[in-house]
Protein backbone atom coordinates (compact mmCIF):
# COMPACT_ATOMS: atom_id res chain seq x y z
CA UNK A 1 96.32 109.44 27.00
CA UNK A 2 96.19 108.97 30.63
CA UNK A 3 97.34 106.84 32.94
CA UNK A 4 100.65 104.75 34.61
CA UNK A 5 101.93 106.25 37.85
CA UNK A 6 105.56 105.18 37.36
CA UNK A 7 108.67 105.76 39.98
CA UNK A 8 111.97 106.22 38.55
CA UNK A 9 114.30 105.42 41.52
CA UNK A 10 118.24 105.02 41.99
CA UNK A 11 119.28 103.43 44.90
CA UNK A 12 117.31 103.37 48.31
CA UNK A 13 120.91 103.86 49.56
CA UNK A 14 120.48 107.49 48.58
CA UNK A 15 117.44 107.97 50.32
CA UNK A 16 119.64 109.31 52.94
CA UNK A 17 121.44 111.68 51.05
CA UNK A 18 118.43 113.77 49.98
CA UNK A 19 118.64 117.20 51.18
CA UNK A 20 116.49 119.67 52.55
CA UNK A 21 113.84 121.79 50.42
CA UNK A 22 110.20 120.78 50.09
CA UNK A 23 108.53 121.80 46.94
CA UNK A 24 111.04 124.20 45.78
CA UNK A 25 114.43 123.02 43.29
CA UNK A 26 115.57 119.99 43.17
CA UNK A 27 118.97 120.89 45.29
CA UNK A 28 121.76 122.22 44.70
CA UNK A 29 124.96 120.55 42.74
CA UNK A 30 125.50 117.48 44.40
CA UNK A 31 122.08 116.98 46.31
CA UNK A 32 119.65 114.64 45.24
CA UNK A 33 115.94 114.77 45.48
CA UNK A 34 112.41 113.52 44.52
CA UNK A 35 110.77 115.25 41.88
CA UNK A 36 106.99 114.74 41.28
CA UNK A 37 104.77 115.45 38.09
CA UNK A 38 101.97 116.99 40.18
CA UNK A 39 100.45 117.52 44.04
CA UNK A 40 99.14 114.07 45.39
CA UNK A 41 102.49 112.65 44.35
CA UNK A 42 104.91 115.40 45.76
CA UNK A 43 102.49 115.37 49.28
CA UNK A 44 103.25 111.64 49.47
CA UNK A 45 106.50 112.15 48.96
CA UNK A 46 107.40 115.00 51.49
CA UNK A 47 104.90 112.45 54.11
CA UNK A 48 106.89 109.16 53.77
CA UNK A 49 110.51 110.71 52.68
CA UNK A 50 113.08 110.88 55.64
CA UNK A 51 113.08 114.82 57.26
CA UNK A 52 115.33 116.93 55.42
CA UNK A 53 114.19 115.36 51.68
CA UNK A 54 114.15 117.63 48.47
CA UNK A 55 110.98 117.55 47.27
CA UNK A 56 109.92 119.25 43.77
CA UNK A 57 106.49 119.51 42.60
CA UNK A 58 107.17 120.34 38.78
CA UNK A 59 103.55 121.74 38.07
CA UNK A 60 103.46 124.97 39.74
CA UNK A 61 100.70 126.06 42.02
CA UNK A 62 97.13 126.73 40.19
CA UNK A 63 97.89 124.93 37.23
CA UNK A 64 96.74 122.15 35.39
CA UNK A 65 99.11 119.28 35.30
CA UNK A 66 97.43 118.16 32.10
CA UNK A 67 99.08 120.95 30.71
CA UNK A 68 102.28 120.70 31.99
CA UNK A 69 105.36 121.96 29.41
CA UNK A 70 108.71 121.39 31.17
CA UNK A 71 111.55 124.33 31.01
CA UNK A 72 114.94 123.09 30.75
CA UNK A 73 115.84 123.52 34.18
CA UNK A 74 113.00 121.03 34.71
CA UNK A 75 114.43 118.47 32.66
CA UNK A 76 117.73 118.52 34.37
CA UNK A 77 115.95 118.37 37.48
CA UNK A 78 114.27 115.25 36.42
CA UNK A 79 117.22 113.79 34.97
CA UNK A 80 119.29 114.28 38.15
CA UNK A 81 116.57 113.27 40.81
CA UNK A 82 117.38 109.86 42.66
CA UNK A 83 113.42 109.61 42.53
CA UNK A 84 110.66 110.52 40.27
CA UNK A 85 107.03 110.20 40.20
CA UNK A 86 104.51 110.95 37.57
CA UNK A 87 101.93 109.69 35.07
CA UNK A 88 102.33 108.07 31.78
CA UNK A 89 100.66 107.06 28.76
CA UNK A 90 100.04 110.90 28.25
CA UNK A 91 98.52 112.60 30.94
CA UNK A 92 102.11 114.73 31.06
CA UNK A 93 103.64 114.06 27.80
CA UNK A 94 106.77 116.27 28.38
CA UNK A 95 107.53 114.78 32.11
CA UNK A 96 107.01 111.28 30.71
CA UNK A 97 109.57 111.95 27.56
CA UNK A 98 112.12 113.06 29.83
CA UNK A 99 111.74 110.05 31.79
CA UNK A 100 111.99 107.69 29.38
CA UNK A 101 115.63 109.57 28.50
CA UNK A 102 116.56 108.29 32.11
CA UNK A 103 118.56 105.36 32.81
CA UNK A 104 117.12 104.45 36.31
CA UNK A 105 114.87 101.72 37.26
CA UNK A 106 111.49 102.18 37.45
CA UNK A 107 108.54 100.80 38.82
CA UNK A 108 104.71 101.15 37.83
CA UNK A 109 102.36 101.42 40.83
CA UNK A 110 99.31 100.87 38.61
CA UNK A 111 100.60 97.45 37.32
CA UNK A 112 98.29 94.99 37.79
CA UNK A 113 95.76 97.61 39.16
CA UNK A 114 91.92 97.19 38.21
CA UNK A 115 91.54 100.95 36.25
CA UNK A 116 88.03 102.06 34.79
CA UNK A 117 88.33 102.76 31.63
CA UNK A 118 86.58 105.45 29.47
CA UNK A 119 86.37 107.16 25.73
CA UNK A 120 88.22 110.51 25.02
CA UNK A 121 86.21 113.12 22.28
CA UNK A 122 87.64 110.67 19.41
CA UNK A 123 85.83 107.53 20.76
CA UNK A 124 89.14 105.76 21.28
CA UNK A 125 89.53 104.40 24.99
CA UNK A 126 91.58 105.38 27.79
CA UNK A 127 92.45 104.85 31.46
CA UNK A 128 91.22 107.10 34.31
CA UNK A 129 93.87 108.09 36.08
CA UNK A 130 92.21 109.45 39.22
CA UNK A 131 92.82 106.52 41.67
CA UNK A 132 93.95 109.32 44.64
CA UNK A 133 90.53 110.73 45.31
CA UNK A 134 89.53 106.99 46.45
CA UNK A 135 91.22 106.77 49.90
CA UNK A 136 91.92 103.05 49.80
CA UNK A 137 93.70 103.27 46.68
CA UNK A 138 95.99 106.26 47.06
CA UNK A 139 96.50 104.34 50.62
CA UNK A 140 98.04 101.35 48.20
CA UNK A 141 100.08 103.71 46.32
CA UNK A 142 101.45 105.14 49.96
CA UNK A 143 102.59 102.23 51.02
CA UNK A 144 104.17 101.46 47.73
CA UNK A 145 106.09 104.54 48.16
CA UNK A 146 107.38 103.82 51.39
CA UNK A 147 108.90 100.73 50.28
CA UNK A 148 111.05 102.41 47.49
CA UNK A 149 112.44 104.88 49.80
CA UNK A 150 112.92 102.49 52.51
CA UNK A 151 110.83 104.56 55.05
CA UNK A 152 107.53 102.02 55.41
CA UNK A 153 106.73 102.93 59.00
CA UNK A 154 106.04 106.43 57.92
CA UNK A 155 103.97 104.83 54.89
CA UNK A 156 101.46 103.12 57.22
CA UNK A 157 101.43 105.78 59.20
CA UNK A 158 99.99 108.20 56.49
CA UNK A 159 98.02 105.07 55.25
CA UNK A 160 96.60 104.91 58.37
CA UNK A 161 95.55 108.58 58.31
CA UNK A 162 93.85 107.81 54.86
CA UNK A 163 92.04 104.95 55.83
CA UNK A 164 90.08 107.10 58.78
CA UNK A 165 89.73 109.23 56.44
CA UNK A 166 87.68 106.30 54.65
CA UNK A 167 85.94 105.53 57.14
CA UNK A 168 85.07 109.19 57.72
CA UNK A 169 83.29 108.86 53.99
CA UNK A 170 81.49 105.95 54.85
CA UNK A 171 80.03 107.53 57.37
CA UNK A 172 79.37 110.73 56.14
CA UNK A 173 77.09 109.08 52.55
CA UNK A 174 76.01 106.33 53.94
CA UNK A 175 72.77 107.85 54.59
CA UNK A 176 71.56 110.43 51.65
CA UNK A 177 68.29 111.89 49.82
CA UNK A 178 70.19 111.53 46.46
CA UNK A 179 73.47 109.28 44.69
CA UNK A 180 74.05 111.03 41.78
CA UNK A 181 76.79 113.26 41.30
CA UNK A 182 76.91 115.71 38.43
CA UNK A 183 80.42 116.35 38.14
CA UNK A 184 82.20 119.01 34.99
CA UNK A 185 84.38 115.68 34.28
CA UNK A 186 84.84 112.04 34.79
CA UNK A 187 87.50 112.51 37.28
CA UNK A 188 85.25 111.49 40.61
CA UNK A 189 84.69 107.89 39.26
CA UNK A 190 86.60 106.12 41.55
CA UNK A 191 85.64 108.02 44.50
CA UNK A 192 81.81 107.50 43.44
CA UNK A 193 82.41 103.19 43.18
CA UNK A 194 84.26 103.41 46.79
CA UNK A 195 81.06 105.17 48.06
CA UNK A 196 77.99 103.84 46.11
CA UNK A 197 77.51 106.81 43.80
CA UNK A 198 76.77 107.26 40.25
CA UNK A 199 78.85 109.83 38.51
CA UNK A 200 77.47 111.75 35.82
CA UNK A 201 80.21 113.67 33.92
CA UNK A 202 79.75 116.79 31.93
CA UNK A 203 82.70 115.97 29.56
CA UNK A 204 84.56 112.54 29.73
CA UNK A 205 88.33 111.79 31.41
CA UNK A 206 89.50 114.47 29.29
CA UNK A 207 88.57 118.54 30.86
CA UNK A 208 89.50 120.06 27.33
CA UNK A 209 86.21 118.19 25.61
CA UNK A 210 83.76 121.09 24.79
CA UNK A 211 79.94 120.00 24.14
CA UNK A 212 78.22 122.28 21.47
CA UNK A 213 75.58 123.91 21.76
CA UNK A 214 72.96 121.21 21.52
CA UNK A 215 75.32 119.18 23.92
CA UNK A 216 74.56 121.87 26.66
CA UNK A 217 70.91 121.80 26.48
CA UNK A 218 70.86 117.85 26.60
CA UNK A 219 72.92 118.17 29.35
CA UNK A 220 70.30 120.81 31.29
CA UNK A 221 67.95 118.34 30.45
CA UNK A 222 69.54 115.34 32.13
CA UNK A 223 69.92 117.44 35.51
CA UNK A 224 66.56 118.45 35.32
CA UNK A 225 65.47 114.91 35.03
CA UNK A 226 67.89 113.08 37.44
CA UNK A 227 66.75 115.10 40.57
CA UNK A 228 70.23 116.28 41.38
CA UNK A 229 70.19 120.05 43.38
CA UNK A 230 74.17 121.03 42.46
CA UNK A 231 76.40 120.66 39.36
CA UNK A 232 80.45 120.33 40.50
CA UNK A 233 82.73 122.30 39.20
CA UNK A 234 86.67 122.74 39.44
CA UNK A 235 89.01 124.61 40.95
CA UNK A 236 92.19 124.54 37.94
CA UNK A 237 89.69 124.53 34.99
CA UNK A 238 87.09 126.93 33.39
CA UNK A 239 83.56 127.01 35.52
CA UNK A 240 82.07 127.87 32.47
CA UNK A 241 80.13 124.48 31.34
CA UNK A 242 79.37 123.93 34.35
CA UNK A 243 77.96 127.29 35.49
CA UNK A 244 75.88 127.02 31.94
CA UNK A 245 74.33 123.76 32.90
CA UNK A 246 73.62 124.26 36.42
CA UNK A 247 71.87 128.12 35.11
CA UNK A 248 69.82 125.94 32.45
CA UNK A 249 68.53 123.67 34.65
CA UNK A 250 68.12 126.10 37.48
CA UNK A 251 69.99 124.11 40.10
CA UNK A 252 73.37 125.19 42.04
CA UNK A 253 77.13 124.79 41.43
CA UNK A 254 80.01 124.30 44.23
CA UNK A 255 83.39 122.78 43.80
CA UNK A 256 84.72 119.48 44.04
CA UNK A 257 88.21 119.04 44.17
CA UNK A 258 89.76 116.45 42.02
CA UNK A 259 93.12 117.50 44.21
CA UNK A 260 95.50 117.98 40.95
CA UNK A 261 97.06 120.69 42.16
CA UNK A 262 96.44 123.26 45.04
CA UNK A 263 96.08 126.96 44.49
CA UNK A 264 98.02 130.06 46.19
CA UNK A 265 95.32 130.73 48.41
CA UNK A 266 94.91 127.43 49.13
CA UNK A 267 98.91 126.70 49.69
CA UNK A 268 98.32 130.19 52.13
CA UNK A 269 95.78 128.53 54.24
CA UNK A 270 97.89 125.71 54.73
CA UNK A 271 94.98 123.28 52.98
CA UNK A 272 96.28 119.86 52.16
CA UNK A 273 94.93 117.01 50.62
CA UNK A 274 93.35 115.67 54.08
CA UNK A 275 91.62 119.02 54.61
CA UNK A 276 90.74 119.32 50.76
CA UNK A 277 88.94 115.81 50.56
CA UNK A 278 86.99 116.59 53.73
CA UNK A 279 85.90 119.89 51.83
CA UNK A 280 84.71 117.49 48.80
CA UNK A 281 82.90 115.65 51.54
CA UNK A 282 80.88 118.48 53.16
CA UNK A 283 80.00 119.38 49.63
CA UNK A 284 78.62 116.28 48.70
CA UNK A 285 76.83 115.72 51.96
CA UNK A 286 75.12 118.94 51.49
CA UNK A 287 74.70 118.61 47.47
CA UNK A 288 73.50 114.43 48.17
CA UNK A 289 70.95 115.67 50.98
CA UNK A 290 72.92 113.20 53.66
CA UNK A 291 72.26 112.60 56.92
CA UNK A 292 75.21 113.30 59.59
């Protein structure tokens, strides 16, 4: 359901020949460029690729990449990219079809990666996919990246970036009141073992899961008990279980930013995944009671 990050490369010889366009097509007839399933993919791309690279993000701003459905001129983007990046094992079913229709070599960046594991609304288990929101790790798949396009300097430099940014989270909950995080779902659970919390999911790896009725009030009752002041909510899905828990058990929401995806406003204000993540951190400083 969720889970391999897998690059789908031709040549590093035709790293040079990508053309110029970030986040737009894929290039006109001819060019060749990366395409990406979603945002923390397509920003490490257009970081580490040489200046002048096509990048494509195919899941347009303010959606969820979950929900991805590729139009035709998507697939032909995909099939004529020298590079693409995305998730398997069904977190974008129609990106990872089309890939599989490819011919190019591919590598997995999660092979032989440690991944947490959880249970989807059936019971059946599955891989969380979220390794990007824990600094370190998205720092692993940077570097990874700069090796297929033959640009690792520029790797380590944005590696580099992410591991102050590390540090910057150390620093900021290493002192705090609370640990728990109530989050609207198990996307922060990486993030949380990097920095000694305890995430506490409303649904599970999944955002689609719906708890009834009686589900909601248990869940009131377990923020009531733990001691926690905020329930998180997202920016690309419904507040709605969230806002319902938080109003039953008389505490506050805000968002944190599981950095799927940006929004217009966001794209507008020139936000990035560096500036987003230092958002999530103010939030939890304030939500966690944290000393700074």
């Amino acid at each position: 359901m969720f889970s391999r990050i897998i690059l789908f490369s031709g040549m590093l010889a035709a790293t040079a020949a990508f053309t110029a366009g970030c986040g737009g097509s894929a290039g006109s007839k001819g060019e060749k460029a990366v395409v990406a399933g979603f945002y923390p993919l397509a920003f490490a791309a257009e970081q580490i690729a040489v200046a002048g690279t096509a990048v494509r993000n195919l899941t347009p701003a303010g959606a969820e990449p979950h929900d991805l459905e590729l139009t035709p001129a998507d697939v032909r983007a995909v099939d004529d990219a020298a590079l693409v990046l995305y998730l398997g094992e069904g977190f974008m079913p129609g990106l990872e079809t089309a890939v599989e229709q490819r011919d190019n070599r591919s590598l997995d960046l999660l092979a032989g990666e440690d991944l947490n594991g959880g249970k989807d609304e059936d019971g059946e288990v599955v891989l969380d996919p979220h390794v990007w929101l824990d600094p370190n790790r998205y720092a692993a798949m940077v570097r990874a990246i700069g090796v297929e396009l033959g640009q690792t300097e520029a790797a380590v430099r944005l590696a580099g970036k992410l591991e102050r940014l590390d540090a910057e989270f150390r620093r900021g909950l290493a002192t705090c009141k609370r640990r728990q995080i109530v989050t609207s779902h198990a996307a922060f659970g990486y993030l949380a073992a990097r920095y000694g919390l305890e995430q506490v999911p409303l649904e599970g790896l999944s955002p689609e899961a719906e708890p009834s009725a009686r589900g909601i009030a248990d869940l009131a009752d377990l923020v009531k008990t733990s001691g926690v002041t905020t329930v998180f909510f997202e920016t690309l899905v419904s507040p709605k279980l969230a806002e319902t828990v938080a109003r039953e058990a008389g505490v506050e929401t805000a968002v944190l930013n599981p950095l799927e995806g940006l929004t217009d406003d966001e794209i507008s204000s020139g936000e990035d995944y560096f500036s987003v993540m230092r958002s999530n951190l103010a939030a939890l400083q304030k939500a966690l009671g944290c000393r700074t």
